[in-house]
C-alpha atoms as a PDB file:
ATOM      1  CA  UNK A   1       5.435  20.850  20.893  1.00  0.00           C
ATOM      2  CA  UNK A   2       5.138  24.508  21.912  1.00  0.00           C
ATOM      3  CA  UNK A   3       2.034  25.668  23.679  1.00  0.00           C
ATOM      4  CA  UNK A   4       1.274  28.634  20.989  1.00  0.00           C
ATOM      5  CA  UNK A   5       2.054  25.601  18.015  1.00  0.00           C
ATOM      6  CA  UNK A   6      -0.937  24.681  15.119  1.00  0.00           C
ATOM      7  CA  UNK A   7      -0.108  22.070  12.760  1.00  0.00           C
ATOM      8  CA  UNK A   8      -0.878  22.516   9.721  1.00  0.00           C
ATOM      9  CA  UNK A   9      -2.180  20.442   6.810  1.00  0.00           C
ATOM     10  CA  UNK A  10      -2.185  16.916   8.283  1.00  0.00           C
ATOM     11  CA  UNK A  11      -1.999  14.363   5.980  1.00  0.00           C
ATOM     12  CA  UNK A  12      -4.560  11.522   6.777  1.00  0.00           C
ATOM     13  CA  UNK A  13      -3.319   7.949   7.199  1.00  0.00           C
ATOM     14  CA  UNK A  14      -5.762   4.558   8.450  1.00  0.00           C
ATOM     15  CA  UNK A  15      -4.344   1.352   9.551  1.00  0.00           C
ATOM     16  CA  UNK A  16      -6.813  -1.377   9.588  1.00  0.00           C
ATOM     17  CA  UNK A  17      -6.087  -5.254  10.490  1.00  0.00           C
ATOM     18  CA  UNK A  18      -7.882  -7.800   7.849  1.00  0.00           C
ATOM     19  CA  UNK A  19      -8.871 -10.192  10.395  1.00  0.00           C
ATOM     20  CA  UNK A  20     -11.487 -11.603   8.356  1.00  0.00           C
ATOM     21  CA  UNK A  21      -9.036 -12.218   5.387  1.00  0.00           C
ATOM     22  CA  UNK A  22      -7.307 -15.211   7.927  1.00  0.00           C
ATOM     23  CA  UNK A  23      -8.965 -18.015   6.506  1.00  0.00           C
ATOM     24  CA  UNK A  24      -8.335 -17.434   2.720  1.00  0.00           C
ATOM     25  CA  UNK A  25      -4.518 -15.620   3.272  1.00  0.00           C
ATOM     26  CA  UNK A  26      -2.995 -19.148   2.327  1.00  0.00           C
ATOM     27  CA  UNK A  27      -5.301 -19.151  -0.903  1.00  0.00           C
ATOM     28  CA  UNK A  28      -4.332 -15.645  -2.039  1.00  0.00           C
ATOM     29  CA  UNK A  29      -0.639 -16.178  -1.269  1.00  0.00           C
ATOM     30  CA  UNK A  30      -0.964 -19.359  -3.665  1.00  0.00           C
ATOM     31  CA  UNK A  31      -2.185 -17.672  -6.104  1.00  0.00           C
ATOM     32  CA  UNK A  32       0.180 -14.441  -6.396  1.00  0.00           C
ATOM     33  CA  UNK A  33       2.729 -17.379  -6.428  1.00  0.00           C
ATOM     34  CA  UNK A  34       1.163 -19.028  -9.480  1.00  0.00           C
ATOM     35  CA  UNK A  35       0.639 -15.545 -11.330  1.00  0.00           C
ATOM     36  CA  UNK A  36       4.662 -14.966 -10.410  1.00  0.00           C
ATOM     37  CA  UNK A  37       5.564 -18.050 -12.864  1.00  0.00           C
ATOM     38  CA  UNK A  38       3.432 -17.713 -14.918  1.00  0.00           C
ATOM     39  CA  UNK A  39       3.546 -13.453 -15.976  1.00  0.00           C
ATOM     40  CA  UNK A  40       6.314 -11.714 -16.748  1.00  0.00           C
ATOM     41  CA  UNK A  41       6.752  -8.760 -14.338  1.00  0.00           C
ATOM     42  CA  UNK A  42       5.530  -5.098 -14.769  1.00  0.00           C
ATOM     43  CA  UNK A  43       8.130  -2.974 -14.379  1.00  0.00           C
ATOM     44  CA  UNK A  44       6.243   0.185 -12.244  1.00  0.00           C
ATOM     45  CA  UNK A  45       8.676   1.398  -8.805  1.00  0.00           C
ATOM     46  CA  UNK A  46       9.783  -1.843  -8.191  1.00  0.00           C
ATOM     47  CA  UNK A  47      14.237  -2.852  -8.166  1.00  0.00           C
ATOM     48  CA  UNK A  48      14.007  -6.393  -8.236  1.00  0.00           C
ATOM     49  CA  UNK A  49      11.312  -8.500  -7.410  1.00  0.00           C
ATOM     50  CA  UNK A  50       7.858  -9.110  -9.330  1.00  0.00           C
ATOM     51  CA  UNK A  51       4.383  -7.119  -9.841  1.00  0.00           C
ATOM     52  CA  UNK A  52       1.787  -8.342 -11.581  1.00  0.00           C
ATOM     53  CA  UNK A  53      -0.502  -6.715 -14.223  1.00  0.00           C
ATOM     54  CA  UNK A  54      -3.067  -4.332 -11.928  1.00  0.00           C
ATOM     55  CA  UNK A  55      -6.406  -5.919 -12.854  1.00  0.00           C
ATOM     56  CA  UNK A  56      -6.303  -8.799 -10.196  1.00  0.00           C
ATOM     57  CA  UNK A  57      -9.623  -7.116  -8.666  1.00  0.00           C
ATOM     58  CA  UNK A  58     -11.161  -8.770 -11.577  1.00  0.00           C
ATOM     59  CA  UNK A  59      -9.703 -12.348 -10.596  1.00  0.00           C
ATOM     60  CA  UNK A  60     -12.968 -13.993  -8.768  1.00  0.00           C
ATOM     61  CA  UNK A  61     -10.428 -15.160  -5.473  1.00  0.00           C
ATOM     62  CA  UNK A  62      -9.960 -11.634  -4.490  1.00  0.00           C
ATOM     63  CA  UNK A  63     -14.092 -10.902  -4.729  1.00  0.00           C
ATOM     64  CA  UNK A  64     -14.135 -11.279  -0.823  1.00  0.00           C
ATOM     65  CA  UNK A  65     -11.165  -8.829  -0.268  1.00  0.00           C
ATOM     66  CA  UNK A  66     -12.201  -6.095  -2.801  1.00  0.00           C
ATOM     67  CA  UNK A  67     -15.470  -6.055  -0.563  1.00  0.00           C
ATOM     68  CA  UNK A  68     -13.624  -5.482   2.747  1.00  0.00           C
ATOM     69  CA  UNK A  69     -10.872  -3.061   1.023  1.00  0.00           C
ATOM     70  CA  UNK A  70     -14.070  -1.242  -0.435  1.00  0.00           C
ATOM     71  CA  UNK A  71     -16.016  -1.807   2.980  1.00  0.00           C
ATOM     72  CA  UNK A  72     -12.977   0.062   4.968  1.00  0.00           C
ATOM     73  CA  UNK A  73     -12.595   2.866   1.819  1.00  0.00           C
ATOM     74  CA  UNK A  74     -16.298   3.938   1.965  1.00  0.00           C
ATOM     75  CA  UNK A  75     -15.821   4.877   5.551  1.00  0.00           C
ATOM     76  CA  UNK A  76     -12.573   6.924   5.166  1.00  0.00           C
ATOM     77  CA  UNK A  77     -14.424   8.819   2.315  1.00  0.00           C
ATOM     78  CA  UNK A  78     -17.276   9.840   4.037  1.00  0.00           C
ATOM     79  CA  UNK A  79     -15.942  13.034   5.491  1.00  0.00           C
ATOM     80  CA  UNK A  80     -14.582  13.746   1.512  1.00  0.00           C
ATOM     81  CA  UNK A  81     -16.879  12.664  -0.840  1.00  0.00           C
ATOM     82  CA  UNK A  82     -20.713  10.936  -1.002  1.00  0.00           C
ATOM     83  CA  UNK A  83     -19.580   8.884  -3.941  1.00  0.00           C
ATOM     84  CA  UNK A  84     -19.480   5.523  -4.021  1.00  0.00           C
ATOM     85  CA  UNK A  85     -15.818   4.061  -4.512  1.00  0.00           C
ATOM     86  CA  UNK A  86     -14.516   2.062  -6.803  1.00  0.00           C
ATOM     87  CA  UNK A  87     -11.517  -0.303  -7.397  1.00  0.00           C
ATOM     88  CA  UNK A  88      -9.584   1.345 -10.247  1.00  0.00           C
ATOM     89  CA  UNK A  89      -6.531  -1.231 -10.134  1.00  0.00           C
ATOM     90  CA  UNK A  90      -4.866  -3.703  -7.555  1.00  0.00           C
ATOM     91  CA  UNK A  91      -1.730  -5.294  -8.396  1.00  0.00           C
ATOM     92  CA  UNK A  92       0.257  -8.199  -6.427  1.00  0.00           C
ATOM     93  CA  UNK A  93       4.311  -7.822  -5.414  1.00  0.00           C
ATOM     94  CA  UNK A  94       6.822  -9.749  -4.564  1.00  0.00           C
ATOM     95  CA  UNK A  95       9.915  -8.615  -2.837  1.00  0.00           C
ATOM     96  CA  UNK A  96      12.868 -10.207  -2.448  1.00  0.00           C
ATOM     97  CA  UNK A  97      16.394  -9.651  -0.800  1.00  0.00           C
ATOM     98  CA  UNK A  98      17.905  -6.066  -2.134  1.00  0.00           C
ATOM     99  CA  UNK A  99      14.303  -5.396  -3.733  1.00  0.00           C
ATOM    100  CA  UNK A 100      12.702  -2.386  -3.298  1.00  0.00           C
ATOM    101  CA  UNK A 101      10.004   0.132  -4.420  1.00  0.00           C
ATOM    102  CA  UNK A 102      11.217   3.539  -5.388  1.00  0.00           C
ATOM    103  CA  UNK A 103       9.705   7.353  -4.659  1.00  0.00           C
ATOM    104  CA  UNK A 104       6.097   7.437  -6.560  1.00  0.00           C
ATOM    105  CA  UNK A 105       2.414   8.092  -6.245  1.00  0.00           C
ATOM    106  CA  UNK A 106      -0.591   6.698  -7.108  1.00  0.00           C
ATOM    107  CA  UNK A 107      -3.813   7.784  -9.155  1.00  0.00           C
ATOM    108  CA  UNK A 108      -7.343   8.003  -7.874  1.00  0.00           C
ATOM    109  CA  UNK A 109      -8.523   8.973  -4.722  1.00  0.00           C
ATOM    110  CA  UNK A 110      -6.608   6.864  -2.038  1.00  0.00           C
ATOM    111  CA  UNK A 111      -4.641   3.859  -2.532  1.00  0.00           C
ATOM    112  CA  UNK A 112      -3.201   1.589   0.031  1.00  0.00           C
ATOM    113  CA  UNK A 113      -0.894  -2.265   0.353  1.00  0.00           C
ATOM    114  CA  UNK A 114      -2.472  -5.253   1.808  1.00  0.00           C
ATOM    115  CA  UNK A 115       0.125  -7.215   3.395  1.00  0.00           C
ATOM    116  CA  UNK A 116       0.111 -11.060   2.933  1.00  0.00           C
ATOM    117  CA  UNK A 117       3.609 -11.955   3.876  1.00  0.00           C
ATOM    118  CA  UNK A 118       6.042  -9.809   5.923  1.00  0.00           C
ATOM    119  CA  UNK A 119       9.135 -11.322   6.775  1.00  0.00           C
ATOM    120  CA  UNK A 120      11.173  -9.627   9.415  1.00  0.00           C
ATOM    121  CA  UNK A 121      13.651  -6.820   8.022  1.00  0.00           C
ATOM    122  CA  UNK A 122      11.576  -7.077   4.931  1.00  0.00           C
ATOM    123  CA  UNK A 123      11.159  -3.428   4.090  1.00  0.00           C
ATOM    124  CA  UNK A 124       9.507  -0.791   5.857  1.00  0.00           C
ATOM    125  CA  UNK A 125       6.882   1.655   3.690  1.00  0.00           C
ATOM    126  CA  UNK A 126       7.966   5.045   4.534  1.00  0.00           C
ATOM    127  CA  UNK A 127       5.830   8.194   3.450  1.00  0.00           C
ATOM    128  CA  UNK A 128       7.824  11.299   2.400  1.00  0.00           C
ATOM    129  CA  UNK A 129       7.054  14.809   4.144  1.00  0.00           C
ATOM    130  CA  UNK A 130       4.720  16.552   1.663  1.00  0.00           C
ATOM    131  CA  UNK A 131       5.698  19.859   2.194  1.00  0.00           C
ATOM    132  CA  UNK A 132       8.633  19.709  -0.519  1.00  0.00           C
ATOM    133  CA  UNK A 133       9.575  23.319   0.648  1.00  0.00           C
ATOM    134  CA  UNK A 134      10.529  22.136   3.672  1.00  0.00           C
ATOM    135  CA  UNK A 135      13.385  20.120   2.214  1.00  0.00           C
ATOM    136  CA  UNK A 136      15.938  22.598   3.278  1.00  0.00           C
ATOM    137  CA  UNK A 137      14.667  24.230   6.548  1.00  0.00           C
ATOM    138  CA  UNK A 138      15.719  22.702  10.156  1.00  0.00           C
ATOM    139  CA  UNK A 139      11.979  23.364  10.886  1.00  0.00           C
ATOM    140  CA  UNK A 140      10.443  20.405   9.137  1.00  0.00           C
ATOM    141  CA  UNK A 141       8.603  17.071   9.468  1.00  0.00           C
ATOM    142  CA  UNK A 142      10.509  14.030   9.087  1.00  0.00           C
ATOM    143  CA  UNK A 143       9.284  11.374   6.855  1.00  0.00           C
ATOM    144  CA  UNK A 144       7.258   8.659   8.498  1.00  0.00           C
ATOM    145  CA  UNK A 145       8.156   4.850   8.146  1.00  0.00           C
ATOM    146  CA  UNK A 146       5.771   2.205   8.999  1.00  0.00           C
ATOM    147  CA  UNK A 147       6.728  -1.716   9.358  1.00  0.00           C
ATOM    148  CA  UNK A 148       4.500  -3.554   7.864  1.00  0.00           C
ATOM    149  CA  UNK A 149       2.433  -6.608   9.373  1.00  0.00           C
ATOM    150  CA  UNK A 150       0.647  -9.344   8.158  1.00  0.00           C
ATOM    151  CA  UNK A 151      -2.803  -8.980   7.214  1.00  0.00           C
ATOM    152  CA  UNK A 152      -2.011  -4.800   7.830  1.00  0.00           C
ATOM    153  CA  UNK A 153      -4.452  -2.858   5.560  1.00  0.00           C
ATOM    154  CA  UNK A 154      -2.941   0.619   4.848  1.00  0.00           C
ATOM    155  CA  UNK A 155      -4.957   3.442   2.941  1.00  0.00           C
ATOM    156  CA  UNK A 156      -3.459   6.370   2.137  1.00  0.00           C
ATOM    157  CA  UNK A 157      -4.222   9.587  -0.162  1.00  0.00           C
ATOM    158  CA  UNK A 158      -2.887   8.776  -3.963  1.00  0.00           C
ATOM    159  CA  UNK A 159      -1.281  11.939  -4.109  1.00  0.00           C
ATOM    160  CA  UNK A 160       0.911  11.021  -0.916  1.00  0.00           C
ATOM    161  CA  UNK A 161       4.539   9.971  -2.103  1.00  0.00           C
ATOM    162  CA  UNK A 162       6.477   6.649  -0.218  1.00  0.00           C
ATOM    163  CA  UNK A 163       8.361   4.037  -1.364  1.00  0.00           C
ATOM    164  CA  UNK A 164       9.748   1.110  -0.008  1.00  0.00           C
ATOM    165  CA  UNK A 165      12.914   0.743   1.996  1.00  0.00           C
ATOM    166  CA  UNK A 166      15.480  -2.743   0.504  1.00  0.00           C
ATOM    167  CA  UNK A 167      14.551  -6.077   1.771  1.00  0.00           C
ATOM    168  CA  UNK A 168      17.080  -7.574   3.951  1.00  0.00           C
ATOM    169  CA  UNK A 169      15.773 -10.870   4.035  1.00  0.00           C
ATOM    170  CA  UNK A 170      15.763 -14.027   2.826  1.00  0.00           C
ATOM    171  CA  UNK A 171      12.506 -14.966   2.963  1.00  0.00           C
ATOM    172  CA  UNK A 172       9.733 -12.881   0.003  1.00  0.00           C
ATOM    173  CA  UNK A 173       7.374 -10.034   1.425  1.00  0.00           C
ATOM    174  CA  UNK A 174       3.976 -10.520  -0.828  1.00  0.00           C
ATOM    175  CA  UNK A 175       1.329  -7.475  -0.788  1.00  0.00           C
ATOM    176  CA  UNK A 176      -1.543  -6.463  -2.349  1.00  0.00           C
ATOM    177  CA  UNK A 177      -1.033  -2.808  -3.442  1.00  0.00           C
ATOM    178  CA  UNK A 178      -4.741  -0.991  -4.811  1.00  0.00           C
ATOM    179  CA  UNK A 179      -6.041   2.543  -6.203  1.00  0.00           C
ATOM    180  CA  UNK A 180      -9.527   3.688  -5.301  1.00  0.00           C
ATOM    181  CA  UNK A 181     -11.665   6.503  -6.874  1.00  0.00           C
ATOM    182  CA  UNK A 182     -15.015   7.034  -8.061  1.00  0.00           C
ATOM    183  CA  UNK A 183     -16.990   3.895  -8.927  1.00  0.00           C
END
């Protein structure tokens, strides 16, 4: 970085580990396995793979995770809004070898993935370079890939386009995926 450069614009990103969501991972992976063969899939971004209908913050299992996602959203907020957030939709998926999530955004506030399962070489979530104008100037920010973890929280602006790079394993990646806004 040059000593006269100002970035401009950042684009705010939080990373938060779910330890206390340990004990009932096993539970909640169960479950999204259930709903899998039991529902048909929605058919949203995803190639391949399975998402279920977005109301599973109204499934009583999830109660304790809702409060912690809604815990961890309150204090992003608080430099943006005094509102009290709400869950506006949260949705499982299940990704498979050659699956994938395609370029899209969300609605609401922020929205973020809650990662149950992660598989090595299971797909990395990459966020694409907002400034669209940039597309065709050497001077630009690259997009920014993340590889995801188990039990990874990751909120993000709705707004904020990404998608989901292939699996290239053989083993399912299963995460939570959620949109926020006002209670």
């Amino acid at each position: 970085m040059h000593n006269n450069q100002i970035d401009l614009f950042a684009t705010p990103l939080w990373g938060f580990l779910l330890n206390t969501e340990e004990s009932r991972l096993d539970g909640y992976i169960r479950y999204v396995h259930s709903l899998s063969s039991s529902q048909p899939s929605q058919q949203k971004s995803n190639f391949g793979g399975w998402q279920s209908s977005d109301d599973l913050h109204r499934h009583s299992i999830f109660r304790p995770l809702v409060d912690t996602i809604l815990t961890q959203a309150a204090s992003v907020l608080t430099p943006y809004t005094t509102a009290a957030p709400g869950l506006q939709s949260m949705w499982a998926n299940i990704n498979y070898r050659s699956n994938y999530n395609a370029h899209h955004t969300h609605e609401g506030w922020i929205s973020g993935v809650f990662y149950l399962s992660v598989p090595p070489q299971s797909g990395r979530l990459v966020f694409t370079n907002p400034a669209i104008r940039s597309e065709r100037s050497v001077v630009r920010a690259k997009n920014y890939p993340l590889n995801p973890q188990r039990l990874a929280c990751i909120l993000f602006p709705s707004w904020l386009e990404h998608y989901v790079e292939p699996s290239l394993s053989d083993q399912p990646r299963l995460s939570i995926s959620f949109n926020i806004g006002e209670e």
